[in-house]
Protein backbone atom coordinates (compact mmCIF):
# COMPACT_ATOMS: atom_id res chain seq x y z
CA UNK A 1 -19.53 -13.22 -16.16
CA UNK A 2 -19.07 -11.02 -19.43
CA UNK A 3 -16.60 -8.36 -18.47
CA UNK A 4 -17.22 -4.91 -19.54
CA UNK A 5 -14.67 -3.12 -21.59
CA UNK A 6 -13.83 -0.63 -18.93
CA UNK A 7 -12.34 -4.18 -16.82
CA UNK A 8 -10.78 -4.97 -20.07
CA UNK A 9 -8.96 -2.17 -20.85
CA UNK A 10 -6.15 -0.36 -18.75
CA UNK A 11 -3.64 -3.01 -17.93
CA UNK A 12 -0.03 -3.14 -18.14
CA UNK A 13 1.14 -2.21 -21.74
CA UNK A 14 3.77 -4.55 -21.35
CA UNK A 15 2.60 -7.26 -18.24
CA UNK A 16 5.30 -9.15 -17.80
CA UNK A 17 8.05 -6.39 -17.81
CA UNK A 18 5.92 -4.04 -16.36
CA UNK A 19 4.81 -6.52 -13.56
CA UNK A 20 8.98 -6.75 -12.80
CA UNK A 21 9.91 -3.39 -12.78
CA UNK A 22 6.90 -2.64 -10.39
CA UNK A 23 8.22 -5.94 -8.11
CA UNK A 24 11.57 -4.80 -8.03
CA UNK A 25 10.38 -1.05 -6.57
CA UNK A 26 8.40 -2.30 -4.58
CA UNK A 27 11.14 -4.25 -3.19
CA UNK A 28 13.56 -2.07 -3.52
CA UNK A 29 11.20 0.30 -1.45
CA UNK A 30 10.60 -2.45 1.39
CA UNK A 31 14.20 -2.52 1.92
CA UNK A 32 14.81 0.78 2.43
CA UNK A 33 12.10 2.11 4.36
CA UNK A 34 11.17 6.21 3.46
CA UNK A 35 13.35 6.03 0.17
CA UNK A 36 10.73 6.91 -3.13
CA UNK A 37 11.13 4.18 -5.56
CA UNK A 38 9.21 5.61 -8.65
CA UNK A 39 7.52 3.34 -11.27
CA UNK A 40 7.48 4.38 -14.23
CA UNK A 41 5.58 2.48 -16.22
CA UNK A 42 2.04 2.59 -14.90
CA UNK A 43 -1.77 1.21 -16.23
CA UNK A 44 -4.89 3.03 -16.32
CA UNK A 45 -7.33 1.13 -13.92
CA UNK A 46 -10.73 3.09 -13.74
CA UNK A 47 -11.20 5.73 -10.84
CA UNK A 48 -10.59 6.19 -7.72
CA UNK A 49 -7.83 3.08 -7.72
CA UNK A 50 -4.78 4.94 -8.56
CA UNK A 51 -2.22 3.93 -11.32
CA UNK A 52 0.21 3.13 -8.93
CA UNK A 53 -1.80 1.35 -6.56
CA UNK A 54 -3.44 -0.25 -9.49
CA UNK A 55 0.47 -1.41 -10.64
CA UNK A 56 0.75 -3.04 -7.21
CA UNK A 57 -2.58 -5.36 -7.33
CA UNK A 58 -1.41 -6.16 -10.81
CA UNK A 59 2.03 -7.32 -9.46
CA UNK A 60 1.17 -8.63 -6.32
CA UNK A 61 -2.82 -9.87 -6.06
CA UNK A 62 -3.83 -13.54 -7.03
CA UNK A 63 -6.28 -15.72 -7.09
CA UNK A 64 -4.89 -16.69 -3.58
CA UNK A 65 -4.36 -13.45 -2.13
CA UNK A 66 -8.33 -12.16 -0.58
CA UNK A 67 -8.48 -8.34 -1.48
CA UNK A 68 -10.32 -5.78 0.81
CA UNK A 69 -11.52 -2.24 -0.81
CA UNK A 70 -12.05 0.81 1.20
CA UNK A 71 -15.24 2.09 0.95
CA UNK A 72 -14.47 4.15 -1.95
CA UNK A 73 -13.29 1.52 -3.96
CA UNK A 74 -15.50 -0.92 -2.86
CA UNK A 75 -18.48 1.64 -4.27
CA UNK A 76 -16.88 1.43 -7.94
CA UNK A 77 -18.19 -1.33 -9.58
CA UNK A 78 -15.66 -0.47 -12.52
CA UNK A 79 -13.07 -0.95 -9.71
CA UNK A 80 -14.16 -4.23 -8.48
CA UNK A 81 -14.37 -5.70 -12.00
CA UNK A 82 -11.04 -4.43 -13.22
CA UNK A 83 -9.43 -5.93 -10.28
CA UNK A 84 -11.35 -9.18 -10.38
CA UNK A 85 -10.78 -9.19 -14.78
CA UNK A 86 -7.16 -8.72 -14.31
CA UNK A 87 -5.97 -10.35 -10.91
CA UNK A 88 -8.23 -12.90 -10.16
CA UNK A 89 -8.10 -11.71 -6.38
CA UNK A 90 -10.95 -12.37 -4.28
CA UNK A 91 -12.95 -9.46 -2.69
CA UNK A 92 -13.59 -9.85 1.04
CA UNK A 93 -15.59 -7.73 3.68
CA UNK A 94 -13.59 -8.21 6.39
CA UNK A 95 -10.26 -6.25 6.96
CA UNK A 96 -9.34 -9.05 8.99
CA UNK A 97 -9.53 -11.73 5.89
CA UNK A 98 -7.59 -9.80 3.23
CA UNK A 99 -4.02 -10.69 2.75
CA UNK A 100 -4.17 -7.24 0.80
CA UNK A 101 -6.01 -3.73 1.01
CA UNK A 102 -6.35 -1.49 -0.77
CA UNK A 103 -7.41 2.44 0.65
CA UNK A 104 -8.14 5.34 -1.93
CA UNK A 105 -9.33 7.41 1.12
CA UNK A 106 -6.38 6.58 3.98
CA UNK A 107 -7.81 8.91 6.36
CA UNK A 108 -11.34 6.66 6.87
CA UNK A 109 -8.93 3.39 7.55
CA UNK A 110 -10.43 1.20 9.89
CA UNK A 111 -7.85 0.76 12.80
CA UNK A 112 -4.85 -1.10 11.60
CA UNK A 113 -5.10 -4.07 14.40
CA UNK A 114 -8.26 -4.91 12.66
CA UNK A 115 -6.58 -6.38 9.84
CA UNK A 116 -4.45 -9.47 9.35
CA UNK A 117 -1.76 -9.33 11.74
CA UNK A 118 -0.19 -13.02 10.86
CA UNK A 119 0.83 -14.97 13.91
CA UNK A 120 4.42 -15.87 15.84
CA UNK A 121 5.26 -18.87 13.81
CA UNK A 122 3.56 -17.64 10.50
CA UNK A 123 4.19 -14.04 10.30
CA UNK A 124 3.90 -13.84 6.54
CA UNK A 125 0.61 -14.14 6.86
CA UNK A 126 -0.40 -10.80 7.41
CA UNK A 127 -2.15 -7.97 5.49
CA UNK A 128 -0.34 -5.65 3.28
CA UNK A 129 -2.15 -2.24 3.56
CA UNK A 130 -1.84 -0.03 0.33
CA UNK A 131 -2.38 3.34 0.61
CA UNK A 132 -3.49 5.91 -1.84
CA UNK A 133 -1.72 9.55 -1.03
CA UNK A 134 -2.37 12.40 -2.78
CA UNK A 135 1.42 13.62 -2.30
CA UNK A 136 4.29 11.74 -0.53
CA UNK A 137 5.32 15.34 0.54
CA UNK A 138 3.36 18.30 1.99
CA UNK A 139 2.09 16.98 5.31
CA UNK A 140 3.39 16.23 8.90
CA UNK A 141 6.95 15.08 8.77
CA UNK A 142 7.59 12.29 10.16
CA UNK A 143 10.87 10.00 11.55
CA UNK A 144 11.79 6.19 10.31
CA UNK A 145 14.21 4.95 11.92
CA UNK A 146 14.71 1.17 11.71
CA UNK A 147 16.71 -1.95 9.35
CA UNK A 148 17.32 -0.46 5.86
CA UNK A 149 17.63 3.27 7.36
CA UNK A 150 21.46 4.34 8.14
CA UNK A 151 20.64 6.77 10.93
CA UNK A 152 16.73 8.40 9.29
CA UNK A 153 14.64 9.04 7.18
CA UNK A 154 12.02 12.11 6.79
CA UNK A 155 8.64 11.80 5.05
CA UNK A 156 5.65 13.64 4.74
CA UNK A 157 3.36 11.98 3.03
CA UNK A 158 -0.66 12.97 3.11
CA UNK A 159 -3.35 12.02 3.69
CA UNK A 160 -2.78 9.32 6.71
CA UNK A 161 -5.13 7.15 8.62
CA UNK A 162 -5.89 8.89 11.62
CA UNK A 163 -3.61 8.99 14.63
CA UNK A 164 -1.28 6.94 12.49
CA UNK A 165 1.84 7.51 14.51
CA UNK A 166 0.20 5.78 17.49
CA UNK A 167 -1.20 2.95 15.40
CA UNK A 168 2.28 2.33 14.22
CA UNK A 169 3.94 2.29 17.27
CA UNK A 170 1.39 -0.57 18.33
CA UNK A 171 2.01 -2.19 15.23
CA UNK A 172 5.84 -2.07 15.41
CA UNK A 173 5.01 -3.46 19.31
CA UNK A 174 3.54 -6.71 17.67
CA UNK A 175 6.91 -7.77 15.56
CA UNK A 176 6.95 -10.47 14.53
CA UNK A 177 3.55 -10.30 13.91
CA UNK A 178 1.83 -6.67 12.25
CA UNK A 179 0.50 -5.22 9.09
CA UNK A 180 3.06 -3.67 6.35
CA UNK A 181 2.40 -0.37 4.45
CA UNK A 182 3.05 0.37 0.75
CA UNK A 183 2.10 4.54 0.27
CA UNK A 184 1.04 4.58 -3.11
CA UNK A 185 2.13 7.97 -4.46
CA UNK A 186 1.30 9.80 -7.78
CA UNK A 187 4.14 7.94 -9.19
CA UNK A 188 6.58 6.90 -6.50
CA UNK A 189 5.84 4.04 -3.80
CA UNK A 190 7.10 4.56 -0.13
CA UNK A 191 7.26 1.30 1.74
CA UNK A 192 6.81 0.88 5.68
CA UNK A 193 7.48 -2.50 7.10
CA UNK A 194 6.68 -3.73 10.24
CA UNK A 195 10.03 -3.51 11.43
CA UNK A 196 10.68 0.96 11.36
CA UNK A 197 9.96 2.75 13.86
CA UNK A 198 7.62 5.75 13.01
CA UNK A 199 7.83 9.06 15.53
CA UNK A 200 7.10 12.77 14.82
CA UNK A 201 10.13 14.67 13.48
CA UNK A 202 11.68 17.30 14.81
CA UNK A 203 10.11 20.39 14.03
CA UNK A 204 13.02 22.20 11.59
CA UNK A 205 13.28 18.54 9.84
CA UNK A 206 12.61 18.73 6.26
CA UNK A 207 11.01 16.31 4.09
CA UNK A 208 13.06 13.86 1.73
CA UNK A 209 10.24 13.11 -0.25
């Protein structure tokens, strides 16, 4: 298939650095749960995937890892080539078949039990949502408590799939099994494993983020 140049272009300026910085936030950010990790150096895929959440399918999508776009991105054909030109990741239609996806509108997420939840003995094997936010400050604040977090963590990140807290708390219920969240910020990644706890903070809390 001949690849246009809008596919082409936009990639890591340096791949194989940039790809290891963007790992080791990413990381870094799974580990402790709430805390920005910012990435600084960030391509240019084509609109509405984000640069950051564009540096994440770069680092972490394969030939082996099934993709699934939110309807947004699914509607940019410039999206769905740039991915495919530079990751090799199959697209699937099926939340349930993607070990990634990838949301540039968080608030229409389909429910997060309809995605890959892995299984008791094979865990790993579930989805790794990616959200686009406009601002990992600004809206509802909200508690993490958990491994990686000495007593809590505030964030307020925005926009969220609907009735997110209660997802989560259904999500967390299914440990081992469950999705994992990466919040794709304007330059800053906030990660939320399967293993925090996620509750409304306290009305005077302040954000962090």
């Amino acid at each position: 298939m001949h690849a246009t140049m809008s596919a082409i272009d936009g990639a890591f300026a340096a791949p194989v650095f940039d790809a290891q910085a963007t790992f080791r936030a990413v990381m870094d950010a799974m580990a402790r749960p709430g805390t920005p990790q910012a990435l600084a150096r960030l391509p240019r895929p084509p609109a509405p995937l984000s640069a950051v959440a564009g540096a994440i399918a770069l680092t972490l999508c394969d030939h082996d890892t099934p993709v699934w776009l939110d309807a947004a991105l699914s509607a940019s054909e410039s999206v769905r080539e740039w991915l495919g030109f530079h990751t090799g990741a199959p697209l699937v239609r099926a939340p349930a078949d993607a070990h990634f996806a990838f949301a540039a509108s968080p608030a229409e997420l389909p429910a997060l039990e309809g995605f890959t939840q892995g299984s008791q003995d094979y865990p790993d094997r579930s989805a790794t949502l990616v959200l686009g936010v406009a601002s990992l400050s600004g809206g509802q604040a909200l508690l993490l408590q958990g491994p990686g977090i000495e007593t809590g963590a505030s964030i307020a990140p925005h926009p969220l799939p609907r009735h997110f807290v209660e997802q989560w708390k259904q999500n967390h219920a299914r440990f081992p099994r469950g999705v994992d969240v990466i919040l794709a910020g304007p330059d800053a990644v906030v990660c939320l494993p399967r293993t925090v706890r996620i509750s409304f903070a306290p009305a005077n809390a302040a954000s962090e983020v």
